[in-house]
C-alpha atoms as a PDB file:
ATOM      1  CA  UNK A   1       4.901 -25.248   9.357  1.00  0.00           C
ATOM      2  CA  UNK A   2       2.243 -26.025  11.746  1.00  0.00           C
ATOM      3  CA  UNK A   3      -0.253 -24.813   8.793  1.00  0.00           C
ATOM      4  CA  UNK A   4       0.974 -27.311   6.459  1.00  0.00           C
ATOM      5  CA  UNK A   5       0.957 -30.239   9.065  1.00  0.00           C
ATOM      6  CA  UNK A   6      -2.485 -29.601   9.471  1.00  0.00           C
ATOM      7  CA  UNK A   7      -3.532 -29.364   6.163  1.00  0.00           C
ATOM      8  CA  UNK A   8      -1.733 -32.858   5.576  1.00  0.00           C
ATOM      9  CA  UNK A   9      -4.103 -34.491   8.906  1.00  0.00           C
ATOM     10  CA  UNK A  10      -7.437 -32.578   7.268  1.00  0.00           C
ATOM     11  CA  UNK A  11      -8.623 -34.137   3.919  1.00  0.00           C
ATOM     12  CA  UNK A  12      -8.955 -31.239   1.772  1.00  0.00           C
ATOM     13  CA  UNK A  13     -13.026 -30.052   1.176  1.00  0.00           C
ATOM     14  CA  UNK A  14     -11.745 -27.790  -2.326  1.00  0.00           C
ATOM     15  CA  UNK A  15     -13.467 -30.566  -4.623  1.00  0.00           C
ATOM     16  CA  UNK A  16     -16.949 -30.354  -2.497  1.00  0.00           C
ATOM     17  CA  UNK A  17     -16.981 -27.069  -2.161  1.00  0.00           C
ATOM     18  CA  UNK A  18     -16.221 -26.678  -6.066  1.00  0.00           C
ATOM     19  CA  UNK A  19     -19.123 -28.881  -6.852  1.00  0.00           C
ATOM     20  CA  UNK A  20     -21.393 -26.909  -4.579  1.00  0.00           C
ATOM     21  CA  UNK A  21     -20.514 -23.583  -5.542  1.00  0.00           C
ATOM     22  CA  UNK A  22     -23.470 -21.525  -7.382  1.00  0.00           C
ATOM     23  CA  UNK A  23     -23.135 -21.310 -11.560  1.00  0.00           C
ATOM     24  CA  UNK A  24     -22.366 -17.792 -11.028  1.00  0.00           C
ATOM     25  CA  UNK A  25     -19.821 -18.439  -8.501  1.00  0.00           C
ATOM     26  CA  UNK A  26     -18.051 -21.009 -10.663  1.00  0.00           C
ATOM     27  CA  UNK A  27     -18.040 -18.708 -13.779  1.00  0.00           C
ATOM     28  CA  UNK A  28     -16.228 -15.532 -11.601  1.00  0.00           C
ATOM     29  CA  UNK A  29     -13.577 -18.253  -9.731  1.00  0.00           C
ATOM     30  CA  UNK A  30     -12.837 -18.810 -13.837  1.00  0.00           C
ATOM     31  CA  UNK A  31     -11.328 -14.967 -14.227  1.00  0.00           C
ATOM     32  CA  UNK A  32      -9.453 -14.788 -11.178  1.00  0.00           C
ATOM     33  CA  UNK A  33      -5.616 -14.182 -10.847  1.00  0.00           C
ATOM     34  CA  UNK A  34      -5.383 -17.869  -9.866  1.00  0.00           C
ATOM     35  CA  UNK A  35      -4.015 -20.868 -12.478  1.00  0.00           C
ATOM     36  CA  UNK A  36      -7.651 -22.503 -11.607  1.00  0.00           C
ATOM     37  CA  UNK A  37     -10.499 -22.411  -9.178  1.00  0.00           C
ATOM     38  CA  UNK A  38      -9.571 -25.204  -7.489  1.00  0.00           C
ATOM     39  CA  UNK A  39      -6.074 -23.396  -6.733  1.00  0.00           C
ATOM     40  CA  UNK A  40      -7.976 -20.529  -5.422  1.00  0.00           C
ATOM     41  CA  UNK A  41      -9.983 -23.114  -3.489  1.00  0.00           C
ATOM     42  CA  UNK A  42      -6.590 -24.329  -2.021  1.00  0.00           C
ATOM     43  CA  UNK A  43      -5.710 -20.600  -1.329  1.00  0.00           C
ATOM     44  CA  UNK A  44      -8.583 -20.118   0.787  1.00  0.00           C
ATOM     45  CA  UNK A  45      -8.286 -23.150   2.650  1.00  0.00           C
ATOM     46  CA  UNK A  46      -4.964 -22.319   3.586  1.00  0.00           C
ATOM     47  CA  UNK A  47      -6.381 -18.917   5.124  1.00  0.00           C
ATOM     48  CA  UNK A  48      -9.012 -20.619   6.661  1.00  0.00           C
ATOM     49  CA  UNK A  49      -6.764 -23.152   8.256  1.00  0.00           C
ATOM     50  CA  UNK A  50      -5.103 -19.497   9.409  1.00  0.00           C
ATOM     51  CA  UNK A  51      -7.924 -18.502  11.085  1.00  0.00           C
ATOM     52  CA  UNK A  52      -8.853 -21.368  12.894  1.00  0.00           C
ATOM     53  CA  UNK A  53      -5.438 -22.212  14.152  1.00  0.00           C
ATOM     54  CA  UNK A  54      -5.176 -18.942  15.638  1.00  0.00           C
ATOM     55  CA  UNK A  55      -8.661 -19.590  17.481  1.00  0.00           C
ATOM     56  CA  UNK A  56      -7.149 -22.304  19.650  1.00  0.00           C
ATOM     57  CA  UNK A  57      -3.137 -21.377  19.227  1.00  0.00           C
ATOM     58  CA  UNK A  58      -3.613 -17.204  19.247  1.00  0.00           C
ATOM     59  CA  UNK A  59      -0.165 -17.217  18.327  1.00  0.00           C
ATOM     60  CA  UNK A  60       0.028 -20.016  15.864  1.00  0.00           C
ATOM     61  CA  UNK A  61       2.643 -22.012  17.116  1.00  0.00           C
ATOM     62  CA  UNK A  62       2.148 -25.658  18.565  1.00  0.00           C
ATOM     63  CA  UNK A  63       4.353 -27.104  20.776  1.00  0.00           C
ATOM     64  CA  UNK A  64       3.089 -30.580  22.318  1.00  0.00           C
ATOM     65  CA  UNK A  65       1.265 -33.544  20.090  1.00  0.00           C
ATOM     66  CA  UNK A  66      -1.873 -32.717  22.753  1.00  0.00           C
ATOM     67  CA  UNK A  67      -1.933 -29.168  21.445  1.00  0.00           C
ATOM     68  CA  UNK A  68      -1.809 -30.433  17.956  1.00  0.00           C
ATOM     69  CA  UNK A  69      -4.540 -32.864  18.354  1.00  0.00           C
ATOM     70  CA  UNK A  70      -7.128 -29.925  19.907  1.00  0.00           C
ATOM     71  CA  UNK A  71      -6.056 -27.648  16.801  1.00  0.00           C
ATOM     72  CA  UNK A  72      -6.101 -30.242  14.079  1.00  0.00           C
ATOM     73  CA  UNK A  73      -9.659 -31.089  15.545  1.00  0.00           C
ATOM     74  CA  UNK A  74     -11.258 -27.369  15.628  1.00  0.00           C
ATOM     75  CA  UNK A  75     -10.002 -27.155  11.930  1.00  0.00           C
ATOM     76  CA  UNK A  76     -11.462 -30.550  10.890  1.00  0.00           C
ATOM     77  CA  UNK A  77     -14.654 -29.518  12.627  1.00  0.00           C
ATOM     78  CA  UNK A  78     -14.915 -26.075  11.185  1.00  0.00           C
ATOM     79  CA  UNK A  79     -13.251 -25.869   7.650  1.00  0.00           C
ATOM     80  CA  UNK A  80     -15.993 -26.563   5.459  1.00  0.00           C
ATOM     81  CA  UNK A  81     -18.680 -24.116   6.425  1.00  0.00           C
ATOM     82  CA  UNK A  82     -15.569 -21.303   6.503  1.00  0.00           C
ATOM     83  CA  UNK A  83     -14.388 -22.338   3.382  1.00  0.00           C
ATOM     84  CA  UNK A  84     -17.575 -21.973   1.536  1.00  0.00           C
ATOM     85  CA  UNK A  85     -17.982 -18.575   3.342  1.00  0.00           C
ATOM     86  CA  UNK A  86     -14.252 -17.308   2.164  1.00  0.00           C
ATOM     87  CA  UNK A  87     -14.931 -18.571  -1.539  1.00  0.00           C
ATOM     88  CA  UNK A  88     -18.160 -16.841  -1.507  1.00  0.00           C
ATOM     89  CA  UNK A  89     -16.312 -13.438  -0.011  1.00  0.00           C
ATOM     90  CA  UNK A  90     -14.240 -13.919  -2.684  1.00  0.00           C
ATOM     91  CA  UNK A  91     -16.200 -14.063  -5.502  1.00  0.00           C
ATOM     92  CA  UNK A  92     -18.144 -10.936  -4.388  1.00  0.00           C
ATOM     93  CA  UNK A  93     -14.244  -9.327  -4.608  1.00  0.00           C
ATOM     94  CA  UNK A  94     -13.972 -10.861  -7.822  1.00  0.00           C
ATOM     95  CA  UNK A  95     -17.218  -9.510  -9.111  1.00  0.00           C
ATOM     96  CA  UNK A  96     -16.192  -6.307  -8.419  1.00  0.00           C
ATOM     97  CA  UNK A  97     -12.827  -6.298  -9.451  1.00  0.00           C
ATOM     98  CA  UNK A  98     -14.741  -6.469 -13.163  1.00  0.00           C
ATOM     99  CA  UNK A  99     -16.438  -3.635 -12.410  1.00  0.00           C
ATOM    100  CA  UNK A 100     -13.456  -1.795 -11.595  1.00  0.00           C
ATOM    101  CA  UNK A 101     -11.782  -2.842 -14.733  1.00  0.00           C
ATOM    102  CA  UNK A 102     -14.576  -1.550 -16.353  1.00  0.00           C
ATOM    103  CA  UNK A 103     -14.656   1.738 -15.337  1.00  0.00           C
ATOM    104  CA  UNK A 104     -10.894   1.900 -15.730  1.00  0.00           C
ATOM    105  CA  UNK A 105     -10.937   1.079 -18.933  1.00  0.00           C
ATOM    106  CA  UNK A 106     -14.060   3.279 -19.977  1.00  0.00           C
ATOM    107  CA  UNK A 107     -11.840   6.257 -18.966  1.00  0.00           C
ATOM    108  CA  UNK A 108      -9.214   7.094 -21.659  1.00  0.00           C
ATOM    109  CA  UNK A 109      -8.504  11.155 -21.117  1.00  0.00           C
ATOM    110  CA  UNK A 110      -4.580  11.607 -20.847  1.00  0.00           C
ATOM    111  CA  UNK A 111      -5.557  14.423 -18.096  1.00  0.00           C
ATOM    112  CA  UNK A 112      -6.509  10.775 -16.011  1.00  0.00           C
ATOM    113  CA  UNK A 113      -3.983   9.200 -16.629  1.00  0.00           C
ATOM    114  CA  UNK A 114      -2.159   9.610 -13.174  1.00  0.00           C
ATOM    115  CA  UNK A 115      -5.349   8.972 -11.149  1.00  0.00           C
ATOM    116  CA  UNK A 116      -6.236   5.899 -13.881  1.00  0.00           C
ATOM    117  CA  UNK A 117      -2.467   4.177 -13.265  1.00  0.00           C
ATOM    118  CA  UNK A 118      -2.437   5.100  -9.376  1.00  0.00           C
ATOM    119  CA  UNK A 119      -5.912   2.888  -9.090  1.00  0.00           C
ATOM    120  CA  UNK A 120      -4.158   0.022 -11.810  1.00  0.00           C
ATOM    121  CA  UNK A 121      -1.524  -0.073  -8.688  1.00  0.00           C
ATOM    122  CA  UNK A 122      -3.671   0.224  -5.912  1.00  0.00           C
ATOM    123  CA  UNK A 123      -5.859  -2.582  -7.665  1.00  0.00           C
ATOM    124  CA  UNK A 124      -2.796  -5.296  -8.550  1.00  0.00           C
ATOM    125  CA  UNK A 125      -1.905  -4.554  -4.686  1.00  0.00           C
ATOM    126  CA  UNK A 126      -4.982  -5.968  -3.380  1.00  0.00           C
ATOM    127  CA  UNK A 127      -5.977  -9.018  -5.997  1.00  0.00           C
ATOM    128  CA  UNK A 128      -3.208 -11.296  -7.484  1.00  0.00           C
ATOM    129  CA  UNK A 129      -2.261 -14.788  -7.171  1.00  0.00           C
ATOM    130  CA  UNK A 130      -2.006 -15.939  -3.639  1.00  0.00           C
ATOM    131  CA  UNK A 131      -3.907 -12.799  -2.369  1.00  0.00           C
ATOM    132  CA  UNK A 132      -6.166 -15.052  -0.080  1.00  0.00           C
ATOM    133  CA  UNK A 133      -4.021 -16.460   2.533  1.00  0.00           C
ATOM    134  CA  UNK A 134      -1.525 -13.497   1.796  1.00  0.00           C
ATOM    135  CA  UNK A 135      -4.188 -11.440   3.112  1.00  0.00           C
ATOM    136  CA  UNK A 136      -5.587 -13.524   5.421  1.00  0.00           C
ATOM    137  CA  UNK A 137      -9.619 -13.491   6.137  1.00  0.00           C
ATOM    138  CA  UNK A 138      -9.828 -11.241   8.559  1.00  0.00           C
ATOM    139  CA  UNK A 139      -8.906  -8.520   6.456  1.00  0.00           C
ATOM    140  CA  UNK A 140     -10.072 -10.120   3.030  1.00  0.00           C
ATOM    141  CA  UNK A 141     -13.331  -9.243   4.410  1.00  0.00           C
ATOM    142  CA  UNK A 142     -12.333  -5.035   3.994  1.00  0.00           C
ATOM    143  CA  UNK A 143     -11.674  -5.738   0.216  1.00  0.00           C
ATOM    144  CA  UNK A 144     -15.572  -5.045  -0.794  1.00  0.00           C
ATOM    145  CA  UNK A 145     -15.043  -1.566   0.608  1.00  0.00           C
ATOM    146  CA  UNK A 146     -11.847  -0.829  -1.121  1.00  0.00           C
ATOM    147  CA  UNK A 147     -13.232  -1.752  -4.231  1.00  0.00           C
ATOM    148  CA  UNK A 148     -16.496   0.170  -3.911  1.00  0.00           C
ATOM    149  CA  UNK A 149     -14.134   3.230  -2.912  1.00  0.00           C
ATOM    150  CA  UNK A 150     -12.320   2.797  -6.208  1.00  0.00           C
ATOM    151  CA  UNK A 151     -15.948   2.894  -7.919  1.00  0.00           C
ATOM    152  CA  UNK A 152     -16.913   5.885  -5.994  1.00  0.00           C
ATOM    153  CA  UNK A 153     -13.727   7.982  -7.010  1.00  0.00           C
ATOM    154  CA  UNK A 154     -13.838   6.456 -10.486  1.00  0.00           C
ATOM    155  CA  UNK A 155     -17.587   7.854 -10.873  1.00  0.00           C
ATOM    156  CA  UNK A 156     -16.260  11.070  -9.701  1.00  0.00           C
ATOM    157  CA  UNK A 157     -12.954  11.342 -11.610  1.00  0.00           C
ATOM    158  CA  UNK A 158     -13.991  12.661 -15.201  1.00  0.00           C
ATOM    159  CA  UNK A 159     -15.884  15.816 -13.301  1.00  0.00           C
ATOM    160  CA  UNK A 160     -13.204  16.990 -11.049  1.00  0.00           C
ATOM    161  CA  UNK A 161     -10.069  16.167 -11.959  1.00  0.00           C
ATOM    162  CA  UNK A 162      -8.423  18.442  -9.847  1.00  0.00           C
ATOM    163  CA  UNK A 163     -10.193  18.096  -7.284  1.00  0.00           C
ATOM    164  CA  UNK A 164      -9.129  13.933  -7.050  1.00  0.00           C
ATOM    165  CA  UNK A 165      -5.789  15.204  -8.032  1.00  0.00           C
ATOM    166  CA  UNK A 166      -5.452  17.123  -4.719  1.00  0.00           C
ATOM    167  CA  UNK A 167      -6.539  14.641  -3.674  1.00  0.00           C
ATOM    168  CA  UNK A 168      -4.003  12.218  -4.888  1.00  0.00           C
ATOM    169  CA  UNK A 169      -1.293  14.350  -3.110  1.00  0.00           C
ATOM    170  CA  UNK A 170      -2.678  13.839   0.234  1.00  0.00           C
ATOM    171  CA  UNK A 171      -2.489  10.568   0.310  1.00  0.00           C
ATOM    172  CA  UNK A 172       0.903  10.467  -1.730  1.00  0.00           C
ATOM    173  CA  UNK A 173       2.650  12.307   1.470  1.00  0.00           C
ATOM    174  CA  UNK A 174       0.910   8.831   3.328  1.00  0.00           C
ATOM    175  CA  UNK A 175       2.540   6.194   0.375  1.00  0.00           C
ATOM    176  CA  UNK A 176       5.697   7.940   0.365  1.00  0.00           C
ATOM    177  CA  UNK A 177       6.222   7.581   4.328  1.00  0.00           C
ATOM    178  CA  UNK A 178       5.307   3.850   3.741  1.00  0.00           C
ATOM    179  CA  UNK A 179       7.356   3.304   1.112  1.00  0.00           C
ATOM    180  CA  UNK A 180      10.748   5.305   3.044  1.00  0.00           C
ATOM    181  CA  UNK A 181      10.171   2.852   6.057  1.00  0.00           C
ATOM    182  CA  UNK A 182      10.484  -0.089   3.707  1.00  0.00           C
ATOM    183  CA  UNK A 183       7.185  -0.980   2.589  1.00  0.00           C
ATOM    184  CA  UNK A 184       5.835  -2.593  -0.382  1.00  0.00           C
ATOM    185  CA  UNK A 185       2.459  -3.750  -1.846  1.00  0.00           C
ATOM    186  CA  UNK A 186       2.077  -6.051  -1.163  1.00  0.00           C
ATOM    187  CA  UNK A 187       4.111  -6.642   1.968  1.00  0.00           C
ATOM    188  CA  UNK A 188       5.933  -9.896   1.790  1.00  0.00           C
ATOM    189  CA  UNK A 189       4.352 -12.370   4.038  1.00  0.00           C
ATOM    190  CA  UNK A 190       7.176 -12.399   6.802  1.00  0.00           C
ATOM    191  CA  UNK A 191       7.223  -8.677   6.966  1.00  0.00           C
ATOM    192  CA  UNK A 192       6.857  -6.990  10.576  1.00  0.00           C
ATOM    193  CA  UNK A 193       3.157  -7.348  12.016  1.00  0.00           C
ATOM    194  CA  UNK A 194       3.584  -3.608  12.325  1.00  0.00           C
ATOM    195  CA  UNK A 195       4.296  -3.079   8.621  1.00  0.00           C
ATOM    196  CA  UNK A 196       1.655  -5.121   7.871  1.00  0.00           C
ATOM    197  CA  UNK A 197      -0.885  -2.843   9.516  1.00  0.00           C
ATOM    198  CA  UNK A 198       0.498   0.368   8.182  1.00  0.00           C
ATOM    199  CA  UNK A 199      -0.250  -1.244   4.777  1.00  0.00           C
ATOM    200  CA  UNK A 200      -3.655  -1.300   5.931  1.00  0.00           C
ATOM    201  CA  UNK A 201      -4.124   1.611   7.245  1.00  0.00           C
ATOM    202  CA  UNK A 202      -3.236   3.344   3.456  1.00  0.00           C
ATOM    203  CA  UNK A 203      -6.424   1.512   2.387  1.00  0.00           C
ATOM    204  CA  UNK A 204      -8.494   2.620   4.925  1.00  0.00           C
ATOM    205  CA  UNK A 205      -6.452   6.086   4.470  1.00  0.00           C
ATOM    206  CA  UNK A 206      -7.789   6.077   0.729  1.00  0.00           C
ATOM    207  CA  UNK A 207     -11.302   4.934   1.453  1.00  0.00           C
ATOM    208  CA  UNK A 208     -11.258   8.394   3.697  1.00  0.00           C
ATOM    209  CA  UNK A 209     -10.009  10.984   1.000  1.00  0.00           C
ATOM    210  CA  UNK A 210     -11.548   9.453  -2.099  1.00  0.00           C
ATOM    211  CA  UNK A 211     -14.806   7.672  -0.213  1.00  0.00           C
ATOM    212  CA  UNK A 212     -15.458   9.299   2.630  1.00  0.00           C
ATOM    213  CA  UNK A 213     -19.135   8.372   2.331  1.00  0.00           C
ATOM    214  CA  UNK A 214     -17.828   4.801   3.020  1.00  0.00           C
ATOM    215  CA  UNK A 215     -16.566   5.159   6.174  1.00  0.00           C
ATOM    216  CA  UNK A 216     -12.939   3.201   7.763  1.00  0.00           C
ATOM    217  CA  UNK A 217     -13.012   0.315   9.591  1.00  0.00           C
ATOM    218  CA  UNK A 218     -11.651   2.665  12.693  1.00  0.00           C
ATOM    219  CA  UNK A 219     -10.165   6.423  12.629  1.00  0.00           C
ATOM    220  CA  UNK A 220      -7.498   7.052  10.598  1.00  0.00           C
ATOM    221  CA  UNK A 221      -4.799   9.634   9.602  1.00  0.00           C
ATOM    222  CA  UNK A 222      -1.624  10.563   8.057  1.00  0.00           C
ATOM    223  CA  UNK A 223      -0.524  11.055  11.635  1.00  0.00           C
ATOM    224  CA  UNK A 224      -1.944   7.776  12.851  1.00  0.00           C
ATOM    225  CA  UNK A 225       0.147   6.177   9.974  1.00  0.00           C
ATOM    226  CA  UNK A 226       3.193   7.782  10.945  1.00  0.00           C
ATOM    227  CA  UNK A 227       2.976   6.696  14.046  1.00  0.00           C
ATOM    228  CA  UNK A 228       2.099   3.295  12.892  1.00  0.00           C
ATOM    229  CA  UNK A 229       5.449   3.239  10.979  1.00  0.00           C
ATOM    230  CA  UNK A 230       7.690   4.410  13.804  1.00  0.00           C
ATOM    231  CA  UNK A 231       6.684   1.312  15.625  1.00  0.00           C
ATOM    232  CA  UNK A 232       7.889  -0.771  12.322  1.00  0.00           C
ATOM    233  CA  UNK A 233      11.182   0.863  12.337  1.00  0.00           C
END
């Protein structure tokens, strides 16, 4: 509520930014999940309006017109130089979301198939319509990794098979205690703040037993999850 109240009192910058966007950036925007780029636009202004609530109003609720005032100011003052940095984040994600579709679909052995429709999942989980504020920009900025994780076990996938399978299984016993504590990808947006990390923590989870090379964003473990879950429950 207090997001859409300040969206109303802030003119919206998604026509600006649009304009200024590079060619390159305009032509990815055009293949995203999104009806349009200016809807993606919206989407990110939304998150961005997130973000910079939360910098005055940690919590994000408002409670006096005074309060309102200071927030509605800090996102006036800040929105456009965020937003242009969130649509640019996001067309890097959409750039290599091709490149994971790519490589997907360059891979057609039947022995793959598991690993092939386990990244299809893992990939509609991250990027769909509404992804941006769903997400939220503090973790929208992770998505690069994932990605590149899901190149790095794609370019490794047609010479060990079994070796990703095994692979596969380790982080399974990880997806399955998700899943049994009532999680879904993605979570729904009013979901427990707990839930909402576990989900993370199976992407950073992944990036660790396909992409180790990557690194995690901080340590993390099937028994770190776990634990992580218990406190959802």
């Amino acid at each position: 509520g207090v997001r859409r109240l300040v969206l109303l009192a802030v003119p919206s910058p998604a026509t600006y930014v649009l304009e200024h966007l590079t060619s390159a950036e305009k032509l990815v925007l055009t293949a995203s999940p999104y009806s349009s780029a200016k809807a993606l636009i919206e989407d990110a202004r939304a998150a961005v309006a997130d973000e910079l609530i939360r910098s005055v109003a940690p919590t994000g609720i408002v409670r006096s017109p005074e309060e309102f005032a200071r927030v509605r100011d800090v996102v006036s003052a800040g929105i456009v130089d965020r937003l242009f940095a969130v649509v640019s984040l996001t067309a890097r994600i959409l750039t290599k979301v091709r490149e994971v579709d790519r490589a997907l679909k360059a891979q057609n052995s039947l022995t793959l198939l598991g690993a092939l429709n386990d990244m299809r999942g893992q990939l509609a989980g991250l990027v769909f319509a509404g992804f941006i504020a769903r997400i939220g920009t503090e973790q929208l900025a992770h998505l690069p990794r994932y990605l590149d994780g899901m190149l790095a076990r794609l370019s490794a996938l047609a010479d060990n098979p079994g070796r990703d399978r095994a692979r596969m299984s380790e982080f399974e016993r990880a997806s399955v205690a998700y899943a049994e504590a009532g999680g879904t990808i993605p979570p729904p947006a009013d979901a427990p703040a707990s839930l909402k990390a576990a989900r993370w923590l199976l992407e950073e989870y992944r990036v660790s037993v396909f992409a180790q090379q990557l690194g995690t964003a901080a340590p993390v473990s099937l028994q770190r999850i776990t634990k992580a879950l218990a406190a959802a429950s």
